[in-house]
C-alpha atoms as a PDB file:
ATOM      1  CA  UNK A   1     108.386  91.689 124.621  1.00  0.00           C
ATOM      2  CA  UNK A   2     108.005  95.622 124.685  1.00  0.00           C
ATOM      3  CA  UNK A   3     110.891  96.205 123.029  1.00  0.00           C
ATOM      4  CA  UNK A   4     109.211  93.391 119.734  1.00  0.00           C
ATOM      5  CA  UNK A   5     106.362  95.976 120.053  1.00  0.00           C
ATOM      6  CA  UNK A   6     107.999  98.702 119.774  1.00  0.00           C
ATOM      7  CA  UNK A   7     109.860  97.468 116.972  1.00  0.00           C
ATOM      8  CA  UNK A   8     106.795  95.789 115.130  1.00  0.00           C
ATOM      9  CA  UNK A   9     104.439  99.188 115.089  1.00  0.00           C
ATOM     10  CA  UNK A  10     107.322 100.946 113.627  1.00  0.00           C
ATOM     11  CA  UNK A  11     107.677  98.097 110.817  1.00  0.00           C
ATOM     12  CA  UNK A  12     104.276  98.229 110.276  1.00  0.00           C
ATOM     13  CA  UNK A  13     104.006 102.262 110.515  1.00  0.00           C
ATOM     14  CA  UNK A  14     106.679 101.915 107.327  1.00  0.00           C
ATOM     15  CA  UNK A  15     104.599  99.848 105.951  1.00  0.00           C
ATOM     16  CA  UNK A  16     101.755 101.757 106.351  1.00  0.00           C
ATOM     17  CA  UNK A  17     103.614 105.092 104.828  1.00  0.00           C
ATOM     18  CA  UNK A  18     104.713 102.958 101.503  1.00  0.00           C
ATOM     19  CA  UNK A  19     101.148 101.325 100.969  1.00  0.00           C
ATOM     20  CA  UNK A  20      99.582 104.756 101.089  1.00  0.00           C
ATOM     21  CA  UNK A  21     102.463 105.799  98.898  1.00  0.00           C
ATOM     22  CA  UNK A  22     101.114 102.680  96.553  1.00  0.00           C
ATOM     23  CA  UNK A  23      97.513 103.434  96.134  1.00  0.00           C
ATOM     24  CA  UNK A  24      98.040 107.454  95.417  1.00  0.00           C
ATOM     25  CA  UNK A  25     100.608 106.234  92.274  1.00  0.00           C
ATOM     26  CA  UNK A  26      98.129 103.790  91.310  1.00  0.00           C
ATOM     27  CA  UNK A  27      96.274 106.224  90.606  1.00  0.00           C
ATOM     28  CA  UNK A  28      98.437 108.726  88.966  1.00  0.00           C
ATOM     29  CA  UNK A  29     100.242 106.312  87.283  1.00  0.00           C
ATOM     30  CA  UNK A  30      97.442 105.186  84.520  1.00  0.00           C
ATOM     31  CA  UNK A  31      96.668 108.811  84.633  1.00  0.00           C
ATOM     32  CA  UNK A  32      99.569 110.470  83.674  1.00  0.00           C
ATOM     33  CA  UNK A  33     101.193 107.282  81.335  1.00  0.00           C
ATOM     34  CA  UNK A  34      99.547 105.311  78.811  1.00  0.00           C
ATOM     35  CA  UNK A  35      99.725 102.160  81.229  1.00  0.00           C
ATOM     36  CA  UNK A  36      96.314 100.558  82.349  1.00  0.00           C
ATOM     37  CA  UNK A  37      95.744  98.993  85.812  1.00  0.00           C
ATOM     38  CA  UNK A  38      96.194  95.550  84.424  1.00  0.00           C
ATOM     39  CA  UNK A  39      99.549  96.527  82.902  1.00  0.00           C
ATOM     40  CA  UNK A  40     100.372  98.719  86.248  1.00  0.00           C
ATOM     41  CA  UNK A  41     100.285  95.396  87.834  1.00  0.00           C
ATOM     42  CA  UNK A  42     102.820  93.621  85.327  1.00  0.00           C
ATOM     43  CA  UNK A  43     105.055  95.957  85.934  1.00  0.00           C
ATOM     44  CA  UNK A  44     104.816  96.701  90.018  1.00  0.00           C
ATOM     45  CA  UNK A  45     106.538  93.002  90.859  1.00  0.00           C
ATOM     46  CA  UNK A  46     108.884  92.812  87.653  1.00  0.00           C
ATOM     47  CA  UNK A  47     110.540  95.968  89.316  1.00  0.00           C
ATOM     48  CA  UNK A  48     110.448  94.932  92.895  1.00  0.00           C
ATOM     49  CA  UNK A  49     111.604  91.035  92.335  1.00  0.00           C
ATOM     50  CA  UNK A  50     115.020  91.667  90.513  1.00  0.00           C
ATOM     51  CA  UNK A  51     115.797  94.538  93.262  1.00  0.00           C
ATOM     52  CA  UNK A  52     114.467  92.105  96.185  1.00  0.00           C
ATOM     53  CA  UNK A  53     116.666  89.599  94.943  1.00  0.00           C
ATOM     54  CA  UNK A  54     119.580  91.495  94.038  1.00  0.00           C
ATOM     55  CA  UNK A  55     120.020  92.320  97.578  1.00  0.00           C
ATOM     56  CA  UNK A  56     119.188  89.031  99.218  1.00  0.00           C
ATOM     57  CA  UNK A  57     121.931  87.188  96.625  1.00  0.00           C
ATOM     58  CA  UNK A  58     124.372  89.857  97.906  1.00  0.00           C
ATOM     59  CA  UNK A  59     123.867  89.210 101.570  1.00  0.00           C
ATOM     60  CA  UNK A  60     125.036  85.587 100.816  1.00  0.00           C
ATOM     61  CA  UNK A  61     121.836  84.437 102.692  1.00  0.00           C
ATOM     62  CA  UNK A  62     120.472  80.761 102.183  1.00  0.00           C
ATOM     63  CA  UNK A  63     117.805  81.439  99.470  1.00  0.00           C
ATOM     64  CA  UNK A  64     116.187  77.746  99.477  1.00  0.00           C
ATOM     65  CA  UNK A  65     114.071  76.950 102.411  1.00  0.00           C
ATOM     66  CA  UNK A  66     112.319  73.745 102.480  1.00  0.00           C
ATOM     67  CA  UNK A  67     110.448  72.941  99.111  1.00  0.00           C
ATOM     68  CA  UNK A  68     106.980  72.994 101.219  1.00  0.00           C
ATOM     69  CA  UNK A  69     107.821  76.247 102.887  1.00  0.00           C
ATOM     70  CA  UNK A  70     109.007  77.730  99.129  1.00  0.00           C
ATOM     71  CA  UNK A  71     105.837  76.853  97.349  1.00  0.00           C
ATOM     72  CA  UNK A  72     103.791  78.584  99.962  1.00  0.00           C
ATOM     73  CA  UNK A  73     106.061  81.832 100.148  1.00  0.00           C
ATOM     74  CA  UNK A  74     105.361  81.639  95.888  1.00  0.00           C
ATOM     75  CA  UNK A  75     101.542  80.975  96.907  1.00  0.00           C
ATOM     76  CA  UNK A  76     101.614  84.001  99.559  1.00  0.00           C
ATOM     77  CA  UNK A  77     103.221  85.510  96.585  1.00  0.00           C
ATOM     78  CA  UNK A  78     100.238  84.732  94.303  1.00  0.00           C
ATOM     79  CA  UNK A  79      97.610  86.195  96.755  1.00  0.00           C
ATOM     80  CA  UNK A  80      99.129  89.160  97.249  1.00  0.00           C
ATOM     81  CA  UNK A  81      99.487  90.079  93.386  1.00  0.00           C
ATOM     82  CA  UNK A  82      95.650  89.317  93.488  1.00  0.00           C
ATOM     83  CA  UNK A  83      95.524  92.081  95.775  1.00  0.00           C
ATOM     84  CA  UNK A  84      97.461  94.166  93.752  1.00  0.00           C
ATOM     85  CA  UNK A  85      95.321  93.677  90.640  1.00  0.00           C
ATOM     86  CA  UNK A  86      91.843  94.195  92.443  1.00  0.00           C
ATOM     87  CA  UNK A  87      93.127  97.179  94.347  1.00  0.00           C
ATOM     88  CA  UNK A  88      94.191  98.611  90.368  1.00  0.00           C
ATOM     89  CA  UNK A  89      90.928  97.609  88.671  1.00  0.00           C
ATOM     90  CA  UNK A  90      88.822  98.933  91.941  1.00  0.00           C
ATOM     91  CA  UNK A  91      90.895 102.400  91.724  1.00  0.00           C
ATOM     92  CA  UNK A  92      90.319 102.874  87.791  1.00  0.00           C
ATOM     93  CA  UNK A  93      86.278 102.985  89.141  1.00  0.00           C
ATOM     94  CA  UNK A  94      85.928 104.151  92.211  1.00  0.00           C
ATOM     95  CA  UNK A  95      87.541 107.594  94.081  1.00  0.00           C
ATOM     96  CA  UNK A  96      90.338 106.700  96.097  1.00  0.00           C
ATOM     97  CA  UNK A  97      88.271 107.994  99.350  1.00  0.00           C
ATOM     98  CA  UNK A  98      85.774 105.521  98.633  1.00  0.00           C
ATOM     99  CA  UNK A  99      87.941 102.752  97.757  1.00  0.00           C
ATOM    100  CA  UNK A 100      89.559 103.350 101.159  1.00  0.00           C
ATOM    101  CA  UNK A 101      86.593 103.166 103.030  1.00  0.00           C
ATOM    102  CA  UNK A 102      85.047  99.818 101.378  1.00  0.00           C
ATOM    103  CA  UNK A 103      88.742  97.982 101.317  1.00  0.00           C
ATOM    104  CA  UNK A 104      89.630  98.365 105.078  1.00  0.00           C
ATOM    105  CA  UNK A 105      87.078  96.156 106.098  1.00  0.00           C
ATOM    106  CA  UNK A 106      89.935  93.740 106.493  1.00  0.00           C
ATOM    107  CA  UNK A 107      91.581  94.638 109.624  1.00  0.00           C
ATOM    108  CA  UNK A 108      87.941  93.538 111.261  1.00  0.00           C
ATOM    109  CA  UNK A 109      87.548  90.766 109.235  1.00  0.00           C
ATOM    110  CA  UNK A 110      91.583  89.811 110.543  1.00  0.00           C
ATOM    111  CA  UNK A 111      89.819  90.422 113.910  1.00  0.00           C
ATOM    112  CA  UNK A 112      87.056  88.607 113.438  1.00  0.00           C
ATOM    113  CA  UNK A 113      88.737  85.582 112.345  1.00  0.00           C
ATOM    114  CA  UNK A 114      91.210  85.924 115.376  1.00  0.00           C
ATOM    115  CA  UNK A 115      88.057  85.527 117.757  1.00  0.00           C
ATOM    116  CA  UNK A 116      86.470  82.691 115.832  1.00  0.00           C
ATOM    117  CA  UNK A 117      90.391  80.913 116.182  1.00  0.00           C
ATOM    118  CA  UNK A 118      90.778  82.310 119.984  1.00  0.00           C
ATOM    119  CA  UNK A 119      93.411  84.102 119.122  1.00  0.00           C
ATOM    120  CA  UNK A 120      94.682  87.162 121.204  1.00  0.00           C
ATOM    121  CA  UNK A 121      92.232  90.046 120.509  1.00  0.00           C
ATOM    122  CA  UNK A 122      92.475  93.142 122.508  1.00  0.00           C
ATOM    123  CA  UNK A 123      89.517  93.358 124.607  1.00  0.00           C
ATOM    124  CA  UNK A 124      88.430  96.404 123.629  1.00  0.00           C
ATOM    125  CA  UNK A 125      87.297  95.053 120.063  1.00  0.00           C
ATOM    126  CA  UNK A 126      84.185  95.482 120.355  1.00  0.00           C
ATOM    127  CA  UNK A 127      84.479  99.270 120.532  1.00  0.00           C
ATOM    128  CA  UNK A 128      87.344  99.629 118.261  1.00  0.00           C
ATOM    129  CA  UNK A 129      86.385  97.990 115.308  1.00  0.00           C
ATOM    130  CA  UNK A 130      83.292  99.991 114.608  1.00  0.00           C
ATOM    131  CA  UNK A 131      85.476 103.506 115.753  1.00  0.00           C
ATOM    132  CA  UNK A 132      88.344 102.327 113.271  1.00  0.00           C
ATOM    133  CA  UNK A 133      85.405 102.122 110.542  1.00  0.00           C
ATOM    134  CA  UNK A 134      83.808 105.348 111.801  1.00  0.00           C
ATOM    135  CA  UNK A 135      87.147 107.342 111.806  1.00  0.00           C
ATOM    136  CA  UNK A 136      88.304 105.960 108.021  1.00  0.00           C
ATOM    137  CA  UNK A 137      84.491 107.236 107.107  1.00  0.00           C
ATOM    138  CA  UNK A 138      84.927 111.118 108.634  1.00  0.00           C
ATOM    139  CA  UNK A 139      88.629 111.017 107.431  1.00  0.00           C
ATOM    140  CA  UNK A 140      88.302 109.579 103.663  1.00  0.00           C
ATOM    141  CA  UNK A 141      84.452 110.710 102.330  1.00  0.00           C
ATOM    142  CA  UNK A 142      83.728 113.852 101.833  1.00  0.00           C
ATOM    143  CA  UNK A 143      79.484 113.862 102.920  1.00  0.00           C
ATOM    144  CA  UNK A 144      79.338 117.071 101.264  1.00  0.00           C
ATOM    145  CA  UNK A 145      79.159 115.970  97.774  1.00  0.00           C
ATOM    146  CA  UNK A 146      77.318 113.321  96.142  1.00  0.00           C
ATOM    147  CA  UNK A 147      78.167 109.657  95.731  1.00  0.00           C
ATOM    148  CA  UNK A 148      77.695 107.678  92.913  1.00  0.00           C
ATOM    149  CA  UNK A 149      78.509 103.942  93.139  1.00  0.00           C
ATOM    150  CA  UNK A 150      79.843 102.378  90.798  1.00  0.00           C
ATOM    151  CA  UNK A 151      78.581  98.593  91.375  1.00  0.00           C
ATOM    152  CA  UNK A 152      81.443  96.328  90.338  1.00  0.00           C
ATOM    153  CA  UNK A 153      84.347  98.692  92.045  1.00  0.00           C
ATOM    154  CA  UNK A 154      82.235  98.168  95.221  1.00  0.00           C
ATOM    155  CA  UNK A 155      82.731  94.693  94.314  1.00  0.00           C
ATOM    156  CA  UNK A 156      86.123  94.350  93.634  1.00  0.00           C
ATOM    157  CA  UNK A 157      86.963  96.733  96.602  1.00  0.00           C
ATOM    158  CA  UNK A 158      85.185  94.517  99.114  1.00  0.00           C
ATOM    159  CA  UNK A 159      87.161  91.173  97.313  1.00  0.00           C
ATOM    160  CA  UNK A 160      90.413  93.164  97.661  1.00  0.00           C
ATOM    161  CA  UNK A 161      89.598  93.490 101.361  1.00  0.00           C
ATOM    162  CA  UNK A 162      88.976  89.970 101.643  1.00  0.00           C
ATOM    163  CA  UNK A 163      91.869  88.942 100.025  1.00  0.00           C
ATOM    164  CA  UNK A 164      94.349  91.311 101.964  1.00  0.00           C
ATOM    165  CA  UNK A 165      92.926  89.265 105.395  1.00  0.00           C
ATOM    166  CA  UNK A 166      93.845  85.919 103.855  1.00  0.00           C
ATOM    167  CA  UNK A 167      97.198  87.592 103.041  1.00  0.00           C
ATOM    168  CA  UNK A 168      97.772  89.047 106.733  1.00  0.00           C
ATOM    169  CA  UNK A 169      96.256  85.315 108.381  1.00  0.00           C
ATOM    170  CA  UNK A 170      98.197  83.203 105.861  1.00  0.00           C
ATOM    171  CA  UNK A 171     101.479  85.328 106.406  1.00  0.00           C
ATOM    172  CA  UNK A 172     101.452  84.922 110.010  1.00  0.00           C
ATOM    173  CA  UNK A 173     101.054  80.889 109.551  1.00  0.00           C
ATOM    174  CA  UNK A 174     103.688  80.626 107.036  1.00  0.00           C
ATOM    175  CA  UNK A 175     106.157  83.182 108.285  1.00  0.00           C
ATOM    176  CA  UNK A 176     106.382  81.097 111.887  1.00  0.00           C
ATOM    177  CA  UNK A 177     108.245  78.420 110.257  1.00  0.00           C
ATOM    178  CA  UNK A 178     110.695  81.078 108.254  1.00  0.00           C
ATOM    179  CA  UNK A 179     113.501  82.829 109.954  1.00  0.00           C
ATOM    180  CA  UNK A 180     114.454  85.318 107.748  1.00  0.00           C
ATOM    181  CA  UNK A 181     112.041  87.490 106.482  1.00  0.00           C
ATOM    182  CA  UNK A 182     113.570  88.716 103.346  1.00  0.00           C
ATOM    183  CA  UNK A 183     114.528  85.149 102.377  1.00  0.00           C
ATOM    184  CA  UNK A 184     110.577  84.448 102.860  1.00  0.00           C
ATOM    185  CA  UNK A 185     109.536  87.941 100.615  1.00  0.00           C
ATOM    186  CA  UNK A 186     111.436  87.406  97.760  1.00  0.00           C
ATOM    187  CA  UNK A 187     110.142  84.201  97.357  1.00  0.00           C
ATOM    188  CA  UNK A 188     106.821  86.022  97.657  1.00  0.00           C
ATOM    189  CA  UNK A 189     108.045  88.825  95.011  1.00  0.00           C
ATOM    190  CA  UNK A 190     108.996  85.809  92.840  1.00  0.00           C
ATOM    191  CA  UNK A 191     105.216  84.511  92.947  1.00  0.00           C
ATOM    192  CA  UNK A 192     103.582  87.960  92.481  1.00  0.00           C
ATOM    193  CA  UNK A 193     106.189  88.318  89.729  1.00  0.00           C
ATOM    194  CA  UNK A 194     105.271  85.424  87.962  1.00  0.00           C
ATOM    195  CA  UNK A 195     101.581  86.082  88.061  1.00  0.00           C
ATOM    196  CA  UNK A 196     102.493  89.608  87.093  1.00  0.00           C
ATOM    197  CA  UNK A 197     103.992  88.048  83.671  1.00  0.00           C
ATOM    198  CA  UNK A 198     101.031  85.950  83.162  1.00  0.00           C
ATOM    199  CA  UNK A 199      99.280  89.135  82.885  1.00  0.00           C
ATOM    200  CA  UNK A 200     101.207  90.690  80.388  1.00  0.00           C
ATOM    201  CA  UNK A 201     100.105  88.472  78.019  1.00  0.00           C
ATOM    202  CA  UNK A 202      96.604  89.603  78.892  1.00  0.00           C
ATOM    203  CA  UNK A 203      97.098  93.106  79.432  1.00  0.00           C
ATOM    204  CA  UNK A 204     100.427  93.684  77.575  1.00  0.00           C
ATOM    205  CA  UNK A 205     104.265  95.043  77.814  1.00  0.00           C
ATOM    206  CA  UNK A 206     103.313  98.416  77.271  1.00  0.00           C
ATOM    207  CA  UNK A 207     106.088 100.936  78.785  1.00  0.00           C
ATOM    208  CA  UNK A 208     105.563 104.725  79.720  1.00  0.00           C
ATOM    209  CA  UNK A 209     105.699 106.955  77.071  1.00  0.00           C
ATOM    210  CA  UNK A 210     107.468 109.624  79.237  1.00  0.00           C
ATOM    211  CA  UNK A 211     110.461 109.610  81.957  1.00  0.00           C
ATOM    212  CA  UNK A 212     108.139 110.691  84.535  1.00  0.00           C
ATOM    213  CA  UNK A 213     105.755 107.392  83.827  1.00  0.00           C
ATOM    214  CA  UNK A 214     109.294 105.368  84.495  1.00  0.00           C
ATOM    215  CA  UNK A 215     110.214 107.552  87.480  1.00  0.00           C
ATOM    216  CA  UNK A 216     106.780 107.225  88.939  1.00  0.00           C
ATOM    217  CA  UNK A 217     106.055 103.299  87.696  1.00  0.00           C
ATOM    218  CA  UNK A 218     109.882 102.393  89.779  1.00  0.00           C
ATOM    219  CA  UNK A 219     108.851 104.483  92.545  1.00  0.00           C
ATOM    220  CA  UNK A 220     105.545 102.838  92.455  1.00  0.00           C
ATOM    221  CA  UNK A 221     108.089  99.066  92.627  1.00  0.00           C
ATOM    222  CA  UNK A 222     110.100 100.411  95.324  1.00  0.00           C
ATOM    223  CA  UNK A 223     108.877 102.317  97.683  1.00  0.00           C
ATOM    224  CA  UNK A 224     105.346 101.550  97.459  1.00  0.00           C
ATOM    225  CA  UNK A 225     106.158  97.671  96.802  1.00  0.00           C
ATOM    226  CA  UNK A 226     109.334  96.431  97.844  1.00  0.00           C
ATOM    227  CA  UNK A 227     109.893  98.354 101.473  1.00  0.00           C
ATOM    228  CA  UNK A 228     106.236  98.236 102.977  1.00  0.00           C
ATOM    229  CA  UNK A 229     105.992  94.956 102.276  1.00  0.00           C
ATOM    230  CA  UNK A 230     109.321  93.733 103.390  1.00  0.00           C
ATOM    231  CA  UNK A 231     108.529  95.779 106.536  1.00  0.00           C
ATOM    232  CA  UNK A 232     104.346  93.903 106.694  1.00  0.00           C
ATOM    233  CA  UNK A 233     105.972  90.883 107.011  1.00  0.00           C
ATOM    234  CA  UNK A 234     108.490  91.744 109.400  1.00  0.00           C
ATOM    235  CA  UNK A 235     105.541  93.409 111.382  1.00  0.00           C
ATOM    236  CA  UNK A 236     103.138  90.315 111.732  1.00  0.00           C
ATOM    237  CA  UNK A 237     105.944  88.354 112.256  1.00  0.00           C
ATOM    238  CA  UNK A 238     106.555  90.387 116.168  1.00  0.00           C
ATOM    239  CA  UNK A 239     102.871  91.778 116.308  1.00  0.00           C
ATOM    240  CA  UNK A 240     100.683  88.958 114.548  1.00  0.00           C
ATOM    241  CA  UNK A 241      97.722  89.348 112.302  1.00  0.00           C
ATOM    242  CA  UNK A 242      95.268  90.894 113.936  1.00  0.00           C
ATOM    243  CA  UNK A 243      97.053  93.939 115.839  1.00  0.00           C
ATOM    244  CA  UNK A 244      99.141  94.382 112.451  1.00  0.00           C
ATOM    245  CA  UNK A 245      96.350  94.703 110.286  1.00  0.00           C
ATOM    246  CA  UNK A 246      94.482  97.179 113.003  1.00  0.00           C
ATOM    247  CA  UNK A 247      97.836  99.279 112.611  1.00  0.00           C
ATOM    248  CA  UNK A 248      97.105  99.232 108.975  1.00  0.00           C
ATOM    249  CA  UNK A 249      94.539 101.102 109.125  1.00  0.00           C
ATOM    250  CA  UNK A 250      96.926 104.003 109.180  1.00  0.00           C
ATOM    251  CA  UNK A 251      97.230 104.054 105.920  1.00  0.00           C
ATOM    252  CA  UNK A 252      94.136 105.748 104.371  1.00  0.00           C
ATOM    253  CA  UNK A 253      94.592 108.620 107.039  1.00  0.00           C
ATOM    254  CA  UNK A 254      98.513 108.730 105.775  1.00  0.00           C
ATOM    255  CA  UNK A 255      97.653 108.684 102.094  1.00  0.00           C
ATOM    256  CA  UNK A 256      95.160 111.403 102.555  1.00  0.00           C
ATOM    257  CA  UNK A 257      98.196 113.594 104.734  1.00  0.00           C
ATOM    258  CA  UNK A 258     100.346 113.016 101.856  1.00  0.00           C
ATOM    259  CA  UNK A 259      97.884 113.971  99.287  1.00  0.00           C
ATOM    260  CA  UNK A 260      97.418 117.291 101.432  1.00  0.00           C
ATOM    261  CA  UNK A 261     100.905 117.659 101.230  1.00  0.00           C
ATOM    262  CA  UNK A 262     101.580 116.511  97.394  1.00  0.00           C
ATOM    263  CA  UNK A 263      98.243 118.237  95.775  1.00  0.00           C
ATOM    264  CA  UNK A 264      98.020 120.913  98.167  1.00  0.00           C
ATOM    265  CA  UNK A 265      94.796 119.849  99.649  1.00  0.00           C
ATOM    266  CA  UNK A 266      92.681 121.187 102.463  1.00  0.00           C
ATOM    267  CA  UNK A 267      92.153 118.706 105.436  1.00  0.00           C
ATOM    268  CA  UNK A 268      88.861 119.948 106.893  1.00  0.00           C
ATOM    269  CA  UNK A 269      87.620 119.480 110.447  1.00  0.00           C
ATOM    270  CA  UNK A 270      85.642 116.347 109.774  1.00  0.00           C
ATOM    271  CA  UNK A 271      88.622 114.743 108.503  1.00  0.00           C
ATOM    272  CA  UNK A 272      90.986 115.445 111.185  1.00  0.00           C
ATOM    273  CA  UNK A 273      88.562 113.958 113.708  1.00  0.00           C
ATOM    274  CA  UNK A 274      88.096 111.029 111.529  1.00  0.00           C
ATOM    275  CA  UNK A 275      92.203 110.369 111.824  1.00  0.00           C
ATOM    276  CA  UNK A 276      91.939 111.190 115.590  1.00  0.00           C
ATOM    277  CA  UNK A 277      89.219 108.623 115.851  1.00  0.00           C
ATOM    278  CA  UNK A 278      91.358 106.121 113.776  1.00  0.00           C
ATOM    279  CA  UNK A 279      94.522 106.366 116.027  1.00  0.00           C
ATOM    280  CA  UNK A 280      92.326 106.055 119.329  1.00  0.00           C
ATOM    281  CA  UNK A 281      91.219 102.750 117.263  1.00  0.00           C
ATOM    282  CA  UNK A 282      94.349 101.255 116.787  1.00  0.00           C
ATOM    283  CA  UNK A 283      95.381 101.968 120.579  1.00  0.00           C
ATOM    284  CA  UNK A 284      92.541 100.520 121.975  1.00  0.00           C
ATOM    285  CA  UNK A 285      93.324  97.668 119.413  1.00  0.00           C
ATOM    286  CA  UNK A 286      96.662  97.162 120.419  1.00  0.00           C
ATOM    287  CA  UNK A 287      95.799  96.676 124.277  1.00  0.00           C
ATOM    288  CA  UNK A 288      95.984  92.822 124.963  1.00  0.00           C
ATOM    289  CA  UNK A 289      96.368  91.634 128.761  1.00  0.00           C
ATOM    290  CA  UNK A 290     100.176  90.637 129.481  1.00  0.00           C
ATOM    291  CA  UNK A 291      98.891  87.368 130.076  1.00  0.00           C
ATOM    292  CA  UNK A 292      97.077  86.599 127.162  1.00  0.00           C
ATOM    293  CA  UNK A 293     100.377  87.755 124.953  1.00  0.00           C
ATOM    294  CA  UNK A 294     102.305  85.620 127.043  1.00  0.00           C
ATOM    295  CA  UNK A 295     100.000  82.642 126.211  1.00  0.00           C
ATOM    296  CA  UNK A 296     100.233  83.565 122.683  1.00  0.00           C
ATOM    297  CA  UNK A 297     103.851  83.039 122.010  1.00  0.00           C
ATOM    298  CA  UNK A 298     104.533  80.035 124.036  1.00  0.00           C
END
């Protein structure tokens, strides 16, 4: 069992690293291209699916799992291009600090749900859910100049939150009854895909006018697309919902690290102590009695 844990936080610290990857190029991207968000998010899957399934077709794996269990890997699939779409629109409104902040409310409302179902929840909850919220607030705001809210990126934020939970809850269900977990995600990629070409004919084909728009816009489908979420489902698959969401909560602290190290930005004091806060979180979050975890998985 220590050796799944061990295994699962470094899936999910992958993850983690190619998500924050994900929402720093989703900004750049419409930026720096003539893309917008809604086209950003036709393009993300149509990168990620062919590669996803290139791969899995080579490996000479069984692609076809029970009809029941494909249509709800497509309908994961679905939900998780929703995701992708709210966390695009919320971006082209809000700062990315503050879109942070208001989207990782879902690890507690993972959490939450966990108690409600009597789940296994680290004891501790009750102290680290408002520290991980505390921490992502010191690390990701900066109190020293003024906010201005825009109303319906607070809105969309707080849906994208919501709809990363059902994502985490849902993939734990489904991926129980699927043994291999990149059989199970490119089904996924295929649904997110499919809504992704829906879109286009709302939102359009454009393509980047410039190489670095393509570089950015593949890097964008494979390393902040295909690999973090090939490794989030491989992580709630050995951790389960609740602690792998909690580990998620890496991510804001990692994407502002990398933007210190890609924009050359100052981390101040505050925002150190707000990272320091969030990894005390997550370790007080991962500490479930033996007992309990053994109940879990029989």
């Amino acid at each position: 069992m220590k050796k799944n844990q061990q295994l699962g936080l470094l899936f999910m610290t992958i993850s983690a690293i190619g998500l924050a990857i994900a929402t720093i190029l989703m900004k750049l991207i419409p930026v720096s291209t003539d893309l917008t968000p809604g086209q950003v998010a036709v393009w993300r899957f149509a990168i990620a699916a062919p590669v996803i399934w290139f791969f899995t077709l080579s490996s000479k794996k069984k692609i076809s799992p029970e009809p029941k269990q494909t249509w709800r890997l497509v309908g994961l699939g679905v939900v998780f291009s929703a995701a992708s779409l709210l966390a695009l629109l919320s971006l082209g409104r809000l700062s990315t600090s503050l879109y942070a902040i208001l989207v990782y409310i879902y690890p507690s409302l993972v959490v939450i749900y966990s108690l409600a179902a009597r789940r296994p929840v680290s004891q501790l909850w009750w102290l680290g859910i408002p520290l991980t919220l505390f921490g992502l607030t010191l690390t990701i705001f900066d109190f020293s100049q003024s906010l201005h809210v825009d109303g319906l990126g607070v809105v969309l934020s707080i849906l994208n939150g919501v709809v990363l939970a059902v994502y985490n809850i849902l993939g734990e269900r489904i991926f129980n009854q699927i043994p291999d977990r990149q059989v199970g995600t490119t089904w996924i990629f295929t649904g997110a895909m499919g809504v992704g070409l829906l879109l286009g004919f709302i939102f359009g084909f454009n393509t980047p006018d410039n190489l670095t728009g393509w570089l950015l816009l593949v890097s964008l489908g494979l390393f902040g697309t295909l690999i973090p979420i090939l490794s989030l489902n491989y992580g709630i698959q050995l951790l389960g919902a609740a602690q792998s969401s909690v580990i998620m909560t890496m991510q804001p602290v990692l994407a502002v690290i990398l933007s210190t190290i890609i924009f050359s930005d100052v981390l101040s004091v505050q925002q150190w102590l707000g990272g320091l806060l969030v990894i005390l979180a997550i370790l007080l979050l991962q500490w479930v009695p033996k007992q309990t975890r053994a109940a879990a998985h029989d």
